[in-house]
Protein backbone atom coordinates (compact mmCIF):
# COMPACT_ATOMS: atom_id res chain seq x y z
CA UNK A 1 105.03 102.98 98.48
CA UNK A 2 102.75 105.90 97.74
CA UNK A 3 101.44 103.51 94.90
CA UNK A 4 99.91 101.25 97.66
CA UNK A 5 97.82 104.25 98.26
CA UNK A 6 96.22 103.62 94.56
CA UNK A 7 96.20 100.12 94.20
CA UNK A 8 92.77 98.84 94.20
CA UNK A 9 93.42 95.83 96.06
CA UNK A 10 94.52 98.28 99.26
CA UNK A 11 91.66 100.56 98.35
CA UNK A 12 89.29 98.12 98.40
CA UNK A 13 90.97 96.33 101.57
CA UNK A 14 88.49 95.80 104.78
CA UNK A 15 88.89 98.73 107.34
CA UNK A 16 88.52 97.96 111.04
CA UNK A 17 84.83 98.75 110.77
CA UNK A 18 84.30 96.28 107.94
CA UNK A 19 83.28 92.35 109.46
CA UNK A 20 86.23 90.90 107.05
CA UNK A 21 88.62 92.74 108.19
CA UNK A 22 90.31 90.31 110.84
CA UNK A 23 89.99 87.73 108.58
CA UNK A 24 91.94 89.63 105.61
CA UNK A 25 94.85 90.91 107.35
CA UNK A 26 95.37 87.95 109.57
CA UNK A 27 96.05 86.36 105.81
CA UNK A 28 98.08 89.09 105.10
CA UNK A 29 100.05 88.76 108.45
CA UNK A 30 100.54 84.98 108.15
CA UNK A 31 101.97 85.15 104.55
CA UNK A 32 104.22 88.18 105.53
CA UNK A 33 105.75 86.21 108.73
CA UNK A 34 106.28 83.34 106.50
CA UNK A 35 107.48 85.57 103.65
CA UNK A 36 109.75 88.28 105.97
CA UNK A 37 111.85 84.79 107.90
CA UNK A 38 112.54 82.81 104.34
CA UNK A 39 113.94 86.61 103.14
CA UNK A 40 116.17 87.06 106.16
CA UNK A 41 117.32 83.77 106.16
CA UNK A 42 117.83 83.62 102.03
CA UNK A 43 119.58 86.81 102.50
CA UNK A 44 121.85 85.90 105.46
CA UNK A 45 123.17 82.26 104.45
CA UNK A 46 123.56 83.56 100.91
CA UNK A 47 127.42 84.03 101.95
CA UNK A 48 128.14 80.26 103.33
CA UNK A 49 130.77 81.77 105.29
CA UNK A 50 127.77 82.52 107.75
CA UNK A 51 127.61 78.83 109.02
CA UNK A 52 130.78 78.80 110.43
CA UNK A 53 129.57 80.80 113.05
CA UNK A 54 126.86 78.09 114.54
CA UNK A 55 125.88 80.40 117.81
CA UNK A 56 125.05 83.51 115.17
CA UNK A 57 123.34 81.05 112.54
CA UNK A 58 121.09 79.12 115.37
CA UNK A 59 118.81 82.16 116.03
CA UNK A 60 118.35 82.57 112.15
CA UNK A 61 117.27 78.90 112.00
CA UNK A 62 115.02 78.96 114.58
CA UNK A 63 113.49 82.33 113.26
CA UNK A 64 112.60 80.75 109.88
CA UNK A 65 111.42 77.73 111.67
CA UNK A 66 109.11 79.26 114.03
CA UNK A 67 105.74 78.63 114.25
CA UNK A 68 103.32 81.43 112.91
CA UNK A 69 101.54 84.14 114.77
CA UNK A 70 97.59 83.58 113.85
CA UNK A 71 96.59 86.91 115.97
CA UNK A 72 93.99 87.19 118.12
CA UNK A 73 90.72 89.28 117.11
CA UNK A 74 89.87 91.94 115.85
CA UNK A 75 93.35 94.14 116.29
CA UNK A 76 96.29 91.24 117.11
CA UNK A 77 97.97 89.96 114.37
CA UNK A 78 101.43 89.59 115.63
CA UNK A 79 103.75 88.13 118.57
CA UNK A 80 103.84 90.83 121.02
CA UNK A 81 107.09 90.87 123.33
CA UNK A 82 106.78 93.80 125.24
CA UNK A 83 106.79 92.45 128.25
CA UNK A 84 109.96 90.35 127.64
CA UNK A 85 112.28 89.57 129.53
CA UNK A 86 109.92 90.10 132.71
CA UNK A 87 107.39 87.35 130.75
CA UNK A 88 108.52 84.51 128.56
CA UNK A 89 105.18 83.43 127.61
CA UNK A 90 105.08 84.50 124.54
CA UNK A 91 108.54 83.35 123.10
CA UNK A 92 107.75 80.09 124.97
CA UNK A 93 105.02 79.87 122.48
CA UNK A 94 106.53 80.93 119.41
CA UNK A 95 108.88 78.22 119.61
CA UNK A 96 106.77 75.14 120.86
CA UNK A 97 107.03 72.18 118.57
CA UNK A 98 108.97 73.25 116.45
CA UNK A 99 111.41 69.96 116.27
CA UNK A 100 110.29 68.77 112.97
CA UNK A 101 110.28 72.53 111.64
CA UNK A 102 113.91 72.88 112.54
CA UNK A 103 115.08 69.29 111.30
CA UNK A 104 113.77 70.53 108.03
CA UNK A 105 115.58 74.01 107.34
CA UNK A 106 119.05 71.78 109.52
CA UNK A 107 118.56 69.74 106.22
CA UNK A 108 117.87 72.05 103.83
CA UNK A 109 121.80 73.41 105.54
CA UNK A 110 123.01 70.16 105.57
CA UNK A 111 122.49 69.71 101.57
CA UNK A 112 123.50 72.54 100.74
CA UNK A 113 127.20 72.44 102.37
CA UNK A 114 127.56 69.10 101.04
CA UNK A 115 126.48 69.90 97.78
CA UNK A 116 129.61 72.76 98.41
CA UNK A 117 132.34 70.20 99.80
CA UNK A 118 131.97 71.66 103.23
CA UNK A 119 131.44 67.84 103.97
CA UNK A 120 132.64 68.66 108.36
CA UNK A 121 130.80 71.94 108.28
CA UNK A 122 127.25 70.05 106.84
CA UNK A 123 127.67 67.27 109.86
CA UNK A 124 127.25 70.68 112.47
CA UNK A 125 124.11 71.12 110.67
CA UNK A 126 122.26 67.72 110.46
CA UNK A 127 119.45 67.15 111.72
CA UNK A 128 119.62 65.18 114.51
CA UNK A 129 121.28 68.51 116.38
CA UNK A 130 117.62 69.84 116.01
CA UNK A 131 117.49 69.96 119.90
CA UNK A 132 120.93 71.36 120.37
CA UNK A 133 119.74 74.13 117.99
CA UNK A 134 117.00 75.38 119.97
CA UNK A 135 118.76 75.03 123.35
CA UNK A 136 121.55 77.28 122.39
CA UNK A 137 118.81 79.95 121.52
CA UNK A 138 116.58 79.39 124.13
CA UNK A 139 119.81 80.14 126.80
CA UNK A 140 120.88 83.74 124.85
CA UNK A 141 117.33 84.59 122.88
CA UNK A 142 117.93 88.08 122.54
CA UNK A 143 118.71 87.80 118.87
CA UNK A 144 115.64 85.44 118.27
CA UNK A 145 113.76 88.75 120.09
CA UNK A 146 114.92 90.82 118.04
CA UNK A 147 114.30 89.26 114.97
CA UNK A 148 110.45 88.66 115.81
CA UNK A 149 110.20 92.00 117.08
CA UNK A 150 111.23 93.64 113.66
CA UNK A 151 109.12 91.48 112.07
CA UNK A 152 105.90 92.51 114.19
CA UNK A 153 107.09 96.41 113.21
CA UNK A 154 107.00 95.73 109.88
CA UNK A 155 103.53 93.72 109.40
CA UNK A 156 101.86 95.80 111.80
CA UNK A 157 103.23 98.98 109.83
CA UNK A 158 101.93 97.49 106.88
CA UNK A 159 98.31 96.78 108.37
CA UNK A 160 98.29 100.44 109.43
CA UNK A 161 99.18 101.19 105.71
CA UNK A 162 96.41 98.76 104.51
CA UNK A 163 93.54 100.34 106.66
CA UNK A 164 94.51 104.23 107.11
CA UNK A 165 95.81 104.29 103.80
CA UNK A 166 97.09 108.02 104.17
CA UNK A 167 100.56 109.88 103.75
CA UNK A 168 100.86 108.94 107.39
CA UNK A 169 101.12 105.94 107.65
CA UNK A 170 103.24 105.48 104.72
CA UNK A 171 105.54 107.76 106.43
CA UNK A 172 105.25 105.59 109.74
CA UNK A 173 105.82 102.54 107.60
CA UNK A 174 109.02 103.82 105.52
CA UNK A 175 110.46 105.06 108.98
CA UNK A 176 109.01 101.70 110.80
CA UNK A 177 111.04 99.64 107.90
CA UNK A 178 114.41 102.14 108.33
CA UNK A 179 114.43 101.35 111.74
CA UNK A 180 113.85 97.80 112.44
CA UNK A 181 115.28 96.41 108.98
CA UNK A 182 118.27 99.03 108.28
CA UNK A 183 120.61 96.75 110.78
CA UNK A 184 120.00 93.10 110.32
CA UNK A 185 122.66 90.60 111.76
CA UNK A 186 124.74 93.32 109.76
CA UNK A 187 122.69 93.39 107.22
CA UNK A 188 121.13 96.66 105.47
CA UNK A 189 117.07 94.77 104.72
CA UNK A 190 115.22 97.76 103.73
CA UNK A 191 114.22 96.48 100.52
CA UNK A 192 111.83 93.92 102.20
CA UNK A 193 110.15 96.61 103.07
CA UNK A 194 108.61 97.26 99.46
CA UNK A 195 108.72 93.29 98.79
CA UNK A 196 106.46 93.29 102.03
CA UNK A 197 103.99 95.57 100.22
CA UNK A 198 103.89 93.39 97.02
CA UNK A 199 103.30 90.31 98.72
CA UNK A 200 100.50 91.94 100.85
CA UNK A 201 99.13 93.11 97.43
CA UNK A 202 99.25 89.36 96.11
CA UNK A 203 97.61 88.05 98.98
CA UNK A 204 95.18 90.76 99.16
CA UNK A 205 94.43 90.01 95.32
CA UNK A 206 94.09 86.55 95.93
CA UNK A 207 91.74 86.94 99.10
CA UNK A 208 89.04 88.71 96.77
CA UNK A 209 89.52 86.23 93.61
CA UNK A 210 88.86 83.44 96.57
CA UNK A 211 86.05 85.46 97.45
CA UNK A 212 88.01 84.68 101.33
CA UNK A 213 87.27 81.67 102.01
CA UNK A 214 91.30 80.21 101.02
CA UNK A 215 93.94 80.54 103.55
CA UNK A 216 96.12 78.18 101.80
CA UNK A 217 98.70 80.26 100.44
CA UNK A 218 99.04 82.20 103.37
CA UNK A 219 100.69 80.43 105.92
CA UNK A 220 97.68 79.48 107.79
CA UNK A 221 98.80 75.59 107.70
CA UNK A 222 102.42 76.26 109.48
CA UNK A 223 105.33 75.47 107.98
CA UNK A 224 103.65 74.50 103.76
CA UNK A 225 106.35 74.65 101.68
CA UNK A 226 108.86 76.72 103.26
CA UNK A 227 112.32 76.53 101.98
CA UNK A 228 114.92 76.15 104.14
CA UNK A 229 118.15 78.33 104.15
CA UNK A 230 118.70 78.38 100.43
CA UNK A 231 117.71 74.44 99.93
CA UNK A 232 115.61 74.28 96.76
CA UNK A 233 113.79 71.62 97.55
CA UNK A 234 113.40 70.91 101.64
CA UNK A 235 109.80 71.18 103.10
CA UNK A 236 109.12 71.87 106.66
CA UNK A 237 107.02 69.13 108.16
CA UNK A 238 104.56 69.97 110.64
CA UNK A 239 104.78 70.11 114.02
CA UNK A 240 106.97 68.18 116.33
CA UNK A 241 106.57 65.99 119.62
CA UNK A 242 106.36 68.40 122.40
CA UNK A 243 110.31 69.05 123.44
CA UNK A 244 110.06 72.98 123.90
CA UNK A 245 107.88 73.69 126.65
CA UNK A 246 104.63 74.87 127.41
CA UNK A 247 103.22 77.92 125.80
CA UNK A 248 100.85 78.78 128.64
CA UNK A 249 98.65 80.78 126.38
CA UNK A 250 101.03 83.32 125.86
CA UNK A 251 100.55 86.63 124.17
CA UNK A 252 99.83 88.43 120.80
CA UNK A 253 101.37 91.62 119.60
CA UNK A 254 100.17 94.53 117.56
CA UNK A 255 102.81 97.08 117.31
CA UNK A 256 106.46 95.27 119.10
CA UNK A 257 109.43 97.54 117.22
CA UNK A 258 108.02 100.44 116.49
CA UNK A 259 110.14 103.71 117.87
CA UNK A 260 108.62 105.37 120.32
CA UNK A 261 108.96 108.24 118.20
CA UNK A 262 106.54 107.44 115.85
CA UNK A 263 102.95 108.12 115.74
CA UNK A 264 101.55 104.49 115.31
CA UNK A 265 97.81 104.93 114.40
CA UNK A 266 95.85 102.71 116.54
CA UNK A 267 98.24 101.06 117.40
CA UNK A 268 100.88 102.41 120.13
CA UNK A 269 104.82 102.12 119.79
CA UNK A 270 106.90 99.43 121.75
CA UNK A 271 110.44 99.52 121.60
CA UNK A 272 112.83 100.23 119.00
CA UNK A 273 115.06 97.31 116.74
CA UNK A 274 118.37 99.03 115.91
């Protein structure tokens, strides 16, 4: 981590003060959300045992299938839940049409048991359940909150990191990643949280080959080339007819994860992902 501090692409990253900056971490935030839910899914479903439990799968799939955060300027970059369960807005919005999105990881699942001889198990998973999917998670969320909220720790942590680039905030983003990735549907993910900083790196690195004028590596057209659940070859498609409600504008997050413990920078803590 204290290498980031170094690197030349986070030295010469835009500060808050600088007129690209909303512009280069918003690519930086899209490729991270798109990078941190393929990770968490790869690394849960690597066991296949995992399917057999559909009701703790379903908020995985609808994680990775999610549509992308594209912030709000110059400071939002994230989904910000703080005010859930009181307002729904904003998870109303993170999972609007996203029917074709989860028909294409359900595939991606439904190959891949097949492929294993878990021919009854891979029927549970097709995707024509797309709909059952998302109403199972829409009824208990809390796990799909969690997950997004970690998420917006980590990338926010990181953007801190990016434009402070002090001991700090590499402390704040070590104990942000402890925190919200140390406990994962059982999982210990703290590793992401130095994969996070190399794909920031790459995208920063590509931004100022681009000269920034390319989002298309980043996420910024939802859903490119995202692999689904282990499947080597499923895309997701786009986005779907409109069977998950309305978003009514809902909100963008800065900082949703973050212990109230630690400092945050500019931007303040929310609540903590253990």
């Amino acid at each position: 981590m204290t290498n980031t501090l170094i690197d030349p692409q986070w030295l010469n990253a835009p500060t808050e003060r600088d007129p690209g900056y909303f512009q280069a971490w918003q690519r930086v935030s899209l490729a991270l959300q798109r990078w941190l839910r393929d990770q968490v899914a790869a690394a849960y479903f690597q066991d296949l045992a995992h399917f057999e439990n559909r009701p703790a799968a379903y908020p995985i799939i609808v994680y990775q299938a999610s549509r992308l955060c594209h912030g709000r300027p110059r400071t939002e970059f994230t989904y910000d839940l703080r005010d859930y369960p009181e307002c729904r807005n904003t998870l109303i919005s993170s999972w609007k049409l996203t029917g074709r999105a989860i028909q294409a990881v359900l595939r991606g699942i439904e190959l891949r048991l097949n492929d294993a001889g878990m021919t009854e198990l891979a029927h549970r998973y097709a995707p024509v359940w797309h709909q059952d999917v998302l109403v199972a998670v829409k009824k208990k969320p809390k796990a799909y909150v969690d997950l997004l909220m970690a998420e917006s720790a980590v990338i926010n942590a990181a953007i801190d990191l990016g434009t402070e680039r002090s001991m700090e905030a590499a402390h704040r983003f070590g104990k942000t990643v402890h925190l919200n990735l140390r406990r994962v549907y059982g999982m210990d993910l703290q590793a992401l949280g130095d994969g996070s900083l190399e794909e920031a790196t790459r995208v920063l690195s590509q931004s100022r080959a681009s000269g920034g004028d390319d989002l298309g590596d980043t996420g910024t057209i939802e859903y490119t080339d995202m692999r689904a659940a282990g499947s080597p070859d499923a895309r997701i498609a786009g986005e779907e007819d409109r069977d998950d409600g309305r978003s009514d504008g809902g909100g963008q997050m800065r900082d949703a994860g973050v212990v109230a413990d630690v400092d945050a920078g500019r931007r303040d803590p929310a609540g903590q992902i253990v």
